[in-house]
PDB file of N, CA and C in Angstrom:
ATOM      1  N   UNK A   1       0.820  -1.197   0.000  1.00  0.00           N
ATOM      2  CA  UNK A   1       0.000   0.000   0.000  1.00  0.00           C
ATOM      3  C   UNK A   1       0.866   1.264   0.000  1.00  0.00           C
ATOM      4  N   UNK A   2       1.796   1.157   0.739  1.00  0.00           N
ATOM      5  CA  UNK A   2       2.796   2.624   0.813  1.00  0.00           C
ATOM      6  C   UNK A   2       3.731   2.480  -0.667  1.00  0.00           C
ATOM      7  N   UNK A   3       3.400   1.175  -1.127  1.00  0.00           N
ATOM      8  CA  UNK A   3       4.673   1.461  -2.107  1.00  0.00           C
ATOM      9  C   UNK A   3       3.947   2.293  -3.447  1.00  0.00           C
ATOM     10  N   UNK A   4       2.960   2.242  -3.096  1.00  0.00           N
ATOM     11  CA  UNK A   4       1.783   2.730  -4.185  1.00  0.00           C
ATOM     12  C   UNK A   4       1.789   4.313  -4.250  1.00  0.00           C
ATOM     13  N   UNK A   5       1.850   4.377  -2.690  1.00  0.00           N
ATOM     14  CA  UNK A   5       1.037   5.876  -1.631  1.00  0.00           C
ATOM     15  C   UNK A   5       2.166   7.060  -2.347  1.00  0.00           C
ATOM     16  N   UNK A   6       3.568   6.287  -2.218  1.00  0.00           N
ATOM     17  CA  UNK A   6       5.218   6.733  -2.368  1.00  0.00           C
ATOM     18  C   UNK A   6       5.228   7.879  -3.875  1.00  0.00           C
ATOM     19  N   UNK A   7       4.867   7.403  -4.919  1.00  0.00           N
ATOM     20  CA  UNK A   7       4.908   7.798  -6.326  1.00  0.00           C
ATOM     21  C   UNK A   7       3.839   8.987  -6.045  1.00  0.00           C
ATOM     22  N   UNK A   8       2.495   8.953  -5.701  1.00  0.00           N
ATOM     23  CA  UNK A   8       1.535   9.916  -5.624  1.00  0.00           C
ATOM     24  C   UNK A   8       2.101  11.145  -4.888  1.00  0.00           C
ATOM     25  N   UNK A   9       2.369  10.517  -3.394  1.00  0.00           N
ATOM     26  CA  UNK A   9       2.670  12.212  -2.721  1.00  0.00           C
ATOM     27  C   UNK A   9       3.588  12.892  -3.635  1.00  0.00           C
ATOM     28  N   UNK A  10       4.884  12.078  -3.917  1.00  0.00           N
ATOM     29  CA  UNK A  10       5.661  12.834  -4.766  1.00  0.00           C
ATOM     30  C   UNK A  10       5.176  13.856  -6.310  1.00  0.00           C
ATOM     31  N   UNK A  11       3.986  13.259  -6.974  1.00  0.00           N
ATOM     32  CA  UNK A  11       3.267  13.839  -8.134  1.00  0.00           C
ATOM     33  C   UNK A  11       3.009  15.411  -7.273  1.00  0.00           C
ATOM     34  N   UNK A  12       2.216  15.111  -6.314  1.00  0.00           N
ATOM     35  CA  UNK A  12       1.408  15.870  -5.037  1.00  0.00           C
ATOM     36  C   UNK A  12       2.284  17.034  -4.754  1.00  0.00           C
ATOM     37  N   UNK A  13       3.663  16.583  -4.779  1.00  0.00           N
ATOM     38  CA  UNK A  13       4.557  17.631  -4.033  1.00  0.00           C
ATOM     39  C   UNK A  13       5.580  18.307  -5.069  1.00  0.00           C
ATOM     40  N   UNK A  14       5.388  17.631  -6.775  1.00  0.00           N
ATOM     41  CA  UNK A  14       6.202  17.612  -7.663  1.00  0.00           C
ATOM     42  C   UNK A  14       5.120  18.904  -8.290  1.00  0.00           C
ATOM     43  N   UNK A  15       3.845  18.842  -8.529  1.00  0.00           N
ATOM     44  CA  UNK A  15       2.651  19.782  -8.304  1.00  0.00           C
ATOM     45  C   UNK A  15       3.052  20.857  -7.653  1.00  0.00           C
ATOM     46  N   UNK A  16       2.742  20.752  -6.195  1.00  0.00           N
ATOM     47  CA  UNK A  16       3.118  22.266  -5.500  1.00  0.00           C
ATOM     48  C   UNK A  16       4.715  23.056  -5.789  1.00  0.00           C
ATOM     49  N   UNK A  17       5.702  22.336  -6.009  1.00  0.00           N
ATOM     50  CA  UNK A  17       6.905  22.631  -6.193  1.00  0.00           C
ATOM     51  C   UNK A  17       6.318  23.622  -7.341  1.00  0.00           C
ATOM     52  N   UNK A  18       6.265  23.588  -8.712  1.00  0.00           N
ATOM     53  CA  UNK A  18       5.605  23.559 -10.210  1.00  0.00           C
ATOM     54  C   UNK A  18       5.034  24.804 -10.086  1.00  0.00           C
ATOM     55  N   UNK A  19       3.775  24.851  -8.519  1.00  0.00           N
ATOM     56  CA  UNK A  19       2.796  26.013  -8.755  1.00  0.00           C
ATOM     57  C   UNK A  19       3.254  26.954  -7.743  1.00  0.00           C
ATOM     58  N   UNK A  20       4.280  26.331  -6.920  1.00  0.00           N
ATOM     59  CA  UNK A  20       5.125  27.570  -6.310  1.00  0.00           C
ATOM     60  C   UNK A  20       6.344  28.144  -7.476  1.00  0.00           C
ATOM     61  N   UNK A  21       6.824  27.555  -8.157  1.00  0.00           N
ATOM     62  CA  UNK A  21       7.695  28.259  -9.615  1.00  0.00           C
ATOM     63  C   UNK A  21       6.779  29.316 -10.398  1.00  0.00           C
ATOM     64  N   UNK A  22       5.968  29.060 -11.019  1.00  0.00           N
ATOM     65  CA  UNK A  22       4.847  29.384 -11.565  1.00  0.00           C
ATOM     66  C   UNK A  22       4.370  30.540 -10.995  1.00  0.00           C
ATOM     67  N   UNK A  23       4.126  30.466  -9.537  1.00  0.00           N
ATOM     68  CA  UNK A  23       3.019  31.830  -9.010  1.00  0.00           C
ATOM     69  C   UNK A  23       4.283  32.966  -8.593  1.00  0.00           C
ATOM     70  N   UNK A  24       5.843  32.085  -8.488  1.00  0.00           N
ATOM     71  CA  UNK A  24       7.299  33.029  -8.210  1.00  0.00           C
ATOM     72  C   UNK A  24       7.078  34.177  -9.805  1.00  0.00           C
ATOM     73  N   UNK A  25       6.738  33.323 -10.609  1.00  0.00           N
ATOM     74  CA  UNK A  25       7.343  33.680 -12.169  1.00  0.00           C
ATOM     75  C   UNK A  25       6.175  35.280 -12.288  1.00  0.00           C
ATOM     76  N   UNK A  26       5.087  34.634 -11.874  1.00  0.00           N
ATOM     77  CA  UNK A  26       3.748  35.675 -12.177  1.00  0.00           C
ATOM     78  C   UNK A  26       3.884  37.003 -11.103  1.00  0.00           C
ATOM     79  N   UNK A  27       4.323  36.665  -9.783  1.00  0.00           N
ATOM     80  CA  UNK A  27       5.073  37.854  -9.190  1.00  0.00           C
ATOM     81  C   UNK A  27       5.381  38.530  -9.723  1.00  0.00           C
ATOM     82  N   UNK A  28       6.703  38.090 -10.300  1.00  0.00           N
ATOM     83  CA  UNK A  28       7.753  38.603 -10.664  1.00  0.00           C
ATOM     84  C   UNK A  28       7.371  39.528 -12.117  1.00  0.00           C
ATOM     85  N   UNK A  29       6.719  38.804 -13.026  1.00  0.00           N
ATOM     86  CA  UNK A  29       5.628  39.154 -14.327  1.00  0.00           C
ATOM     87  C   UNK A  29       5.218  41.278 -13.872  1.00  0.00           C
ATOM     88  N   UNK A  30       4.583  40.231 -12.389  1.00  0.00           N
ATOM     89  CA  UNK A  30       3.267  41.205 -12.493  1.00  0.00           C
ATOM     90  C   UNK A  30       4.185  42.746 -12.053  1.00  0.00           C
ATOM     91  N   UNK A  31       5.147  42.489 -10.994  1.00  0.00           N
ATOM     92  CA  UNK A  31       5.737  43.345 -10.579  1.00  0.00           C
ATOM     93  C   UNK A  31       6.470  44.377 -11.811  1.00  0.00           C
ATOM     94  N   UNK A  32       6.727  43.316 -12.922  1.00  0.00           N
ATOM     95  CA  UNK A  32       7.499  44.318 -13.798  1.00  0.00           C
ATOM     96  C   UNK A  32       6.553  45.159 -14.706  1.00  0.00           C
ATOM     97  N   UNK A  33       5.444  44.299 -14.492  1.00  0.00           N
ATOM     98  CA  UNK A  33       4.436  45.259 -15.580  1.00  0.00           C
ATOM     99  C   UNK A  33       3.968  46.597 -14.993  1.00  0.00           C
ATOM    100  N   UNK A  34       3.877  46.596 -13.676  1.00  0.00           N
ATOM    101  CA  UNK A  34       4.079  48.081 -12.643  1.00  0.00           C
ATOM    102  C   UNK A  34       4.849  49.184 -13.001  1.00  0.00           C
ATOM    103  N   UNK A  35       6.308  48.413 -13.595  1.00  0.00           N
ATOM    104  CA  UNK A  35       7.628  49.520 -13.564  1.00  0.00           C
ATOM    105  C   UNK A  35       7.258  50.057 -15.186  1.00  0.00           C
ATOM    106  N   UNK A  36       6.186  49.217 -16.107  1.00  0.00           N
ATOM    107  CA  UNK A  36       6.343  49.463 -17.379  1.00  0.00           C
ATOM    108  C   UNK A  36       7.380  48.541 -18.270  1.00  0.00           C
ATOM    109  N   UNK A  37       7.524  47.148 -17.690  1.00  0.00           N
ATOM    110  CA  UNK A  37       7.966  46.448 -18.406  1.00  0.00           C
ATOM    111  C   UNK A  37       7.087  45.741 -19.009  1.00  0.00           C
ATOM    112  N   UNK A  38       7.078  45.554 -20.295  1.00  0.00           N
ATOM    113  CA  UNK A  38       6.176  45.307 -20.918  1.00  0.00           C
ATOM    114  C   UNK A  38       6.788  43.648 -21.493  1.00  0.00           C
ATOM    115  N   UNK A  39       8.218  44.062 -22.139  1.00  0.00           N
ATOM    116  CA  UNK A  39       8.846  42.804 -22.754  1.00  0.00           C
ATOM    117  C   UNK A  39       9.144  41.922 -21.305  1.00  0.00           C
ATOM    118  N   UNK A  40       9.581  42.432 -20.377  1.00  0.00           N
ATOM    119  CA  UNK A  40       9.621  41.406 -19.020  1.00  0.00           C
ATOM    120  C   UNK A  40       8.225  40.686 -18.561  1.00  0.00           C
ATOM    121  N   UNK A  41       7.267  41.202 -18.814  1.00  0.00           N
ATOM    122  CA  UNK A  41       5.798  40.614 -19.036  1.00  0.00           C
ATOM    123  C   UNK A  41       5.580  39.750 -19.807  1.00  0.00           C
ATOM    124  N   UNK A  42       6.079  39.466 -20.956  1.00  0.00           N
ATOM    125  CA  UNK A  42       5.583  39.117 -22.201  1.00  0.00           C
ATOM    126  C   UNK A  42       6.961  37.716 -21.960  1.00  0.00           C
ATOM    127  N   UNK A  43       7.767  38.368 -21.673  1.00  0.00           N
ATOM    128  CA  UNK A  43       8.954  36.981 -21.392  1.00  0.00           C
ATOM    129  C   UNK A  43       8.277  36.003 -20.298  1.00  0.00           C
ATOM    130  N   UNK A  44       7.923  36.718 -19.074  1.00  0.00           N
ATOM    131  CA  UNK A  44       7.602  36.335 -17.856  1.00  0.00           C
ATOM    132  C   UNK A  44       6.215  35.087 -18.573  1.00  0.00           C
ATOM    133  N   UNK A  45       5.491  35.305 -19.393  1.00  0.00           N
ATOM    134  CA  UNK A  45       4.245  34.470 -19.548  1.00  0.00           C
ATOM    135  C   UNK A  45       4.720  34.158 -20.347  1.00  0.00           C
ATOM    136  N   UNK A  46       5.936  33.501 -21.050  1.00  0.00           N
ATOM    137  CA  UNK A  46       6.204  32.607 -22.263  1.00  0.00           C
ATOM    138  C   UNK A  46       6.906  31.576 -21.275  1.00  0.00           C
ATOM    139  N   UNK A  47       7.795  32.192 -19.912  1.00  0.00           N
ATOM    140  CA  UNK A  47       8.513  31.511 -19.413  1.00  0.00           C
ATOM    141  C   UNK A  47       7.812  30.429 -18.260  1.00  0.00           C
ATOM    142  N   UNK A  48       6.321  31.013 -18.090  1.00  0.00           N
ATOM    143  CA  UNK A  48       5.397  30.467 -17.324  1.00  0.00           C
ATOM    144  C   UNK A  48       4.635  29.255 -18.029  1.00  0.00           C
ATOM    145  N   UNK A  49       4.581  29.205 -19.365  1.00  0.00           N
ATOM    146  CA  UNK A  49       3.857  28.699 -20.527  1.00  0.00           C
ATOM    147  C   UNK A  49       4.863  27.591 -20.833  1.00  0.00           C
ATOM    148  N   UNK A  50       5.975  27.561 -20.846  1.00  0.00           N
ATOM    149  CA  UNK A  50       7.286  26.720 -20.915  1.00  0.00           C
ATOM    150  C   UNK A  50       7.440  26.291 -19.707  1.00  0.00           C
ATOM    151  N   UNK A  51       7.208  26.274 -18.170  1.00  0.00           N
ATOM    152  CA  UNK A  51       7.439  25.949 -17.426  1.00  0.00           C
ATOM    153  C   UNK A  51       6.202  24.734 -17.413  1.00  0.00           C
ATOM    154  N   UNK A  52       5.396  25.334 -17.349  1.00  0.00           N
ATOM    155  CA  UNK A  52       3.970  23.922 -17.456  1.00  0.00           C
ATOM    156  C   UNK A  52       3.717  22.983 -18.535  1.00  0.00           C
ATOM    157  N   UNK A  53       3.853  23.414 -19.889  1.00  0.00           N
ATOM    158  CA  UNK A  53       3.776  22.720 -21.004  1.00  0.00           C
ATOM    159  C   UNK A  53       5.146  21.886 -20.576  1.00  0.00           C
ATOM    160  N   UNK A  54       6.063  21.745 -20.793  1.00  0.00           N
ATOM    161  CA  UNK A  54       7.374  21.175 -20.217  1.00  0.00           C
ATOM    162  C   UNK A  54       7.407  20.167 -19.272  1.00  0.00           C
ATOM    163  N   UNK A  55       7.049  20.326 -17.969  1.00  0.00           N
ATOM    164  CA  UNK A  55       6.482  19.983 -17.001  1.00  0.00           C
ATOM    165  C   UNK A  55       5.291  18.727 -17.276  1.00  0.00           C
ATOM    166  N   UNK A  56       4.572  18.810 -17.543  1.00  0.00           N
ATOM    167  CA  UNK A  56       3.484  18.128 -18.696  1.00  0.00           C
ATOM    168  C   UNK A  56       3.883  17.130 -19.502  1.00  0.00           C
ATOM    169  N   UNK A  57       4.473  17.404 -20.423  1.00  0.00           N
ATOM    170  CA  UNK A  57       5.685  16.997 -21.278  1.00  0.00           C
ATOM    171  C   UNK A  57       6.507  15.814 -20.771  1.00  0.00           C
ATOM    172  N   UNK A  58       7.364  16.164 -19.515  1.00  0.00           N
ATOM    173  CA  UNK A  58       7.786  15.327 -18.719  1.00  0.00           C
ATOM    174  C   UNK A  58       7.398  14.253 -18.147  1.00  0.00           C
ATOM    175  N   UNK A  59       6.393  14.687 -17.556  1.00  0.00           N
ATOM    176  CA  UNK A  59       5.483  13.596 -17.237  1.00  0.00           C
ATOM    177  C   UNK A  59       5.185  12.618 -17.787  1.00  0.00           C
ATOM    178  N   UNK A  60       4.077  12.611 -18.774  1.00  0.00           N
ATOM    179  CA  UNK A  60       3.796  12.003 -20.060  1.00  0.00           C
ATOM    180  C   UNK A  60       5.213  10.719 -20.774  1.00  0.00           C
ATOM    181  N   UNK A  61       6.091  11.939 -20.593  1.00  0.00           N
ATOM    182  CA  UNK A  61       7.594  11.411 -21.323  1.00  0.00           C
ATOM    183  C   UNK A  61       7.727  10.344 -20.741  1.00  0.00           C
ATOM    184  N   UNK A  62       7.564  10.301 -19.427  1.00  0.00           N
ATOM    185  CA  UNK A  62       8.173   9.512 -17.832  1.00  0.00           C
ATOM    186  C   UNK A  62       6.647   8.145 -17.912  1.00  0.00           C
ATOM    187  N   UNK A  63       6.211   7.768 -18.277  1.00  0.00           N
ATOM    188  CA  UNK A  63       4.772   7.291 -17.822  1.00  0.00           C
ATOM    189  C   UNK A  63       4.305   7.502 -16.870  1.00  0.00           C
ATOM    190  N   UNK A  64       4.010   8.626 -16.422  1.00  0.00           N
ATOM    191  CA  UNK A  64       3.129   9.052 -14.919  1.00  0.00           C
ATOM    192  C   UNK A  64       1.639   8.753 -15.616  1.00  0.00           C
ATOM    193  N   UNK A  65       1.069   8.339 -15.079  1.00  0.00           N
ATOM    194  CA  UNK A  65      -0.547   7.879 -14.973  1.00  0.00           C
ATOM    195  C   UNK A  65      -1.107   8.600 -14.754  1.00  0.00           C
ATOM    196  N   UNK A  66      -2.376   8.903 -15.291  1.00  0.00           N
ATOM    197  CA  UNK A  66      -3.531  10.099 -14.981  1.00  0.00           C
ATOM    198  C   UNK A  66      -4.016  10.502 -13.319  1.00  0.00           C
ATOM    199  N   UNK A  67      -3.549   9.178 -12.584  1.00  0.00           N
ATOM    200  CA  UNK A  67      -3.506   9.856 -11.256  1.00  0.00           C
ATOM    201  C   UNK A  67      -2.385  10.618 -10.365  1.00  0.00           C
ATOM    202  N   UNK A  68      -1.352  10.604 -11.759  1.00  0.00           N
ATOM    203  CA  UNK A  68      -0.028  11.039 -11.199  1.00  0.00           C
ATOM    204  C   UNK A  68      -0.407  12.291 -11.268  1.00  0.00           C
ATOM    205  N   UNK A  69      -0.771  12.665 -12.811  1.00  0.00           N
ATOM    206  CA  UNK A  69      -1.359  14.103 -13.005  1.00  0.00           C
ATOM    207  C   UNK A  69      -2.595  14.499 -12.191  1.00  0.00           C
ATOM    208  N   UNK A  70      -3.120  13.823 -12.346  1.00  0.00           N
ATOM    209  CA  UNK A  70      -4.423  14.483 -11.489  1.00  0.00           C
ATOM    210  C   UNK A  70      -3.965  15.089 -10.353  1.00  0.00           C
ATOM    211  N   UNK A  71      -2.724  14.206  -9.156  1.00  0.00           N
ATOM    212  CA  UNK A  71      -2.445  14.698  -7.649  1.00  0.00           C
ATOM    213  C   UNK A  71      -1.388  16.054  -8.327  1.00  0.00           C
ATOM    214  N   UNK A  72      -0.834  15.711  -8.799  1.00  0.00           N
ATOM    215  CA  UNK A  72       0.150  17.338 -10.004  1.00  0.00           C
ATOM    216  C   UNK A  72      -1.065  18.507  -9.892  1.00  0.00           C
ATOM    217  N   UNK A  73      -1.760  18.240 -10.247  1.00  0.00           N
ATOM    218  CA  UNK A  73      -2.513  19.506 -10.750  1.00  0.00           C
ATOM    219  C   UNK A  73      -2.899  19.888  -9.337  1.00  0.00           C
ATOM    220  N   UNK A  74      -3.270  18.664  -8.384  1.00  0.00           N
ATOM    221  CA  UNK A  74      -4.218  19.003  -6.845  1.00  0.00           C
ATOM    222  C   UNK A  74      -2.688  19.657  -6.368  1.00  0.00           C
ATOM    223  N   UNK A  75      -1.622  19.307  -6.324  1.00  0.00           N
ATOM    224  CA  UNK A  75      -0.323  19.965  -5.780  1.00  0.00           C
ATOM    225  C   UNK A  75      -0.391  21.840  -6.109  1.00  0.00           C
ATOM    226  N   UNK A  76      -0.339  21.828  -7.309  1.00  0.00           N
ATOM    227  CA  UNK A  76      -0.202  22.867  -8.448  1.00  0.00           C
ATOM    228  C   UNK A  76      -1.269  24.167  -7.893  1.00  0.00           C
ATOM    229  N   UNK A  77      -2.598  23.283  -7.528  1.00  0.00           N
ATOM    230  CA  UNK A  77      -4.346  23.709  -7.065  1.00  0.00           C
ATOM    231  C   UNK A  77      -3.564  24.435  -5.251  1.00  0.00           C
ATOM    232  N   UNK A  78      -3.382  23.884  -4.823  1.00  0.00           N
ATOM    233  CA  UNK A  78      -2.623  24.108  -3.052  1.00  0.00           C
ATOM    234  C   UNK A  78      -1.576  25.199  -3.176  1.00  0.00           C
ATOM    235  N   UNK A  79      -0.915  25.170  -4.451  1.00  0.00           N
ATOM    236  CA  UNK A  79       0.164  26.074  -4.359  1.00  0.00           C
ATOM    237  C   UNK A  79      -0.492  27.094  -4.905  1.00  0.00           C
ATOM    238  N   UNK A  80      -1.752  27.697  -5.865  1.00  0.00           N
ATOM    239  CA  UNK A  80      -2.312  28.572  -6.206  1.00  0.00           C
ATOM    240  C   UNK A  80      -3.224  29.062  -4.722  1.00  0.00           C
ATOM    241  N   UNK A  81      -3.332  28.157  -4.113  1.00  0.00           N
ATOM    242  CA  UNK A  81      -4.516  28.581  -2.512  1.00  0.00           C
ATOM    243  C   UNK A  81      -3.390  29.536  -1.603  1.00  0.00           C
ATOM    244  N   UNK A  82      -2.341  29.073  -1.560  1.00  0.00           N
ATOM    245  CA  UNK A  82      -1.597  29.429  -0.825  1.00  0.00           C
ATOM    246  C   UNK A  82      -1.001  30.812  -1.096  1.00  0.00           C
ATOM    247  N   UNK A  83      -0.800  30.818  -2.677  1.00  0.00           N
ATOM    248  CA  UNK A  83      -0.268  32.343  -3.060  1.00  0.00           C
ATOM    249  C   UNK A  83      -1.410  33.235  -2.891  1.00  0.00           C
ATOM    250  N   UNK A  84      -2.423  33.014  -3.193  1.00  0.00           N
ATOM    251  CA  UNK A  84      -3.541  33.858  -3.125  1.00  0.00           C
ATOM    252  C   UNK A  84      -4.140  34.380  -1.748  1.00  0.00           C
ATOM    253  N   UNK A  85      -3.525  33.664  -1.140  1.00  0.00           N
ATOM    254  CA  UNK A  85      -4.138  34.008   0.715  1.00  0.00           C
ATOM    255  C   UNK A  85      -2.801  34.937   1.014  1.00  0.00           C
ATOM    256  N   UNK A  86      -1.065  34.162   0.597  1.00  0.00           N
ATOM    257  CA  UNK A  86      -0.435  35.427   1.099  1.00  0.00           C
ATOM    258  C   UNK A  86      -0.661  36.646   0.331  1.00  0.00           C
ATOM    259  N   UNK A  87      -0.897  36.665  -0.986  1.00  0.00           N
ATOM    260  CA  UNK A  87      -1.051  37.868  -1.771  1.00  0.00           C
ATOM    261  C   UNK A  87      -1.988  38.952  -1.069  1.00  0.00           C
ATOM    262  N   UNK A  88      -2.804  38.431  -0.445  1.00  0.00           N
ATOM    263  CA  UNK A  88      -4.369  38.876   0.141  1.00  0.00           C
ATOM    264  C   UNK A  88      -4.218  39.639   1.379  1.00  0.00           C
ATOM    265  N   UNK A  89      -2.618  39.022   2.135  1.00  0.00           N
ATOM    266  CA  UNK A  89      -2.581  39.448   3.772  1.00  0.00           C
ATOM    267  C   UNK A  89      -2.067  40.941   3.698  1.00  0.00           C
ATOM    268  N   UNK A  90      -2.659  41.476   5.159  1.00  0.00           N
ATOM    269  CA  UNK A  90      -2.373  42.981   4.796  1.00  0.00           C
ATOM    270  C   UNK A  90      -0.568  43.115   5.006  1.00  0.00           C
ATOM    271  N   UNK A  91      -0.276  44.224   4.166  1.00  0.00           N
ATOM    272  CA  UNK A  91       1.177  44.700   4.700  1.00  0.00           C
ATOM    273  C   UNK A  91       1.186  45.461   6.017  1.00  0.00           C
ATOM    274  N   UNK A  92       2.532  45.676   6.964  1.00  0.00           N
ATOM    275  CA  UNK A  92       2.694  46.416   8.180  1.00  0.00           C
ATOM    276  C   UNK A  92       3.490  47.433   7.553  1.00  0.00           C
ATOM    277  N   UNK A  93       2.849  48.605   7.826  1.00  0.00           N
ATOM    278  CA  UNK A  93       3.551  49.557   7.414  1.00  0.00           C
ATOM    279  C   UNK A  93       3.967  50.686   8.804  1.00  0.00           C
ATOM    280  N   UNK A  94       4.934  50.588   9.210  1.00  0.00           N
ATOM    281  CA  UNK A  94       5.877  51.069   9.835  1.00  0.00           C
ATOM    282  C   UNK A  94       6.214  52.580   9.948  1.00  0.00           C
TER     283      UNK A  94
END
């Protein structure tokens, strides 16, 4: 049963890793589109688009099973909950 359990968490945690890269990249995106970077925007969502298609890619490449992906995406799903709650918390301004 654990030898089963072993491959999933890892999809699970190979997921959140993925959607913590991903929500770093869109930060980083969003922050430059503030300063008026426009081409750092436009890089930032090709490099986000290459990070998942890729990612995907890999998988597939590797024979991960549709429940490998499925717990990937639920990983990916946790790491989008998580950016969105810190994004949300107030700043201390000093």
């Amino acid at each position: 049963m654990t030898e089963a359990a072993l491959p999933l968490l890892g999809a699970f945690l190979a997921g959140a890793a993925l959607g913590a890269a991903y929500f770093g990249l869109l930060w980083r995106s969003v922050r430059a589109l503030g300063t008026g970077g426009w081409g750092r925007f436009a890089a930032g969502a090709a490099a986000r688009a290459a990070l998942v298609l890729g990612a995907l890619a890999a998988a597939i490449a590797t024979g991960v099973g549709a429940a490998g992906i499925g717990l990937a995406a639920l990983g990916f799903l946790a790491a989008r909950l998580w950016a969105t709650r810190a994004a949300r918390r107030p700043t201390r301004e000093g």
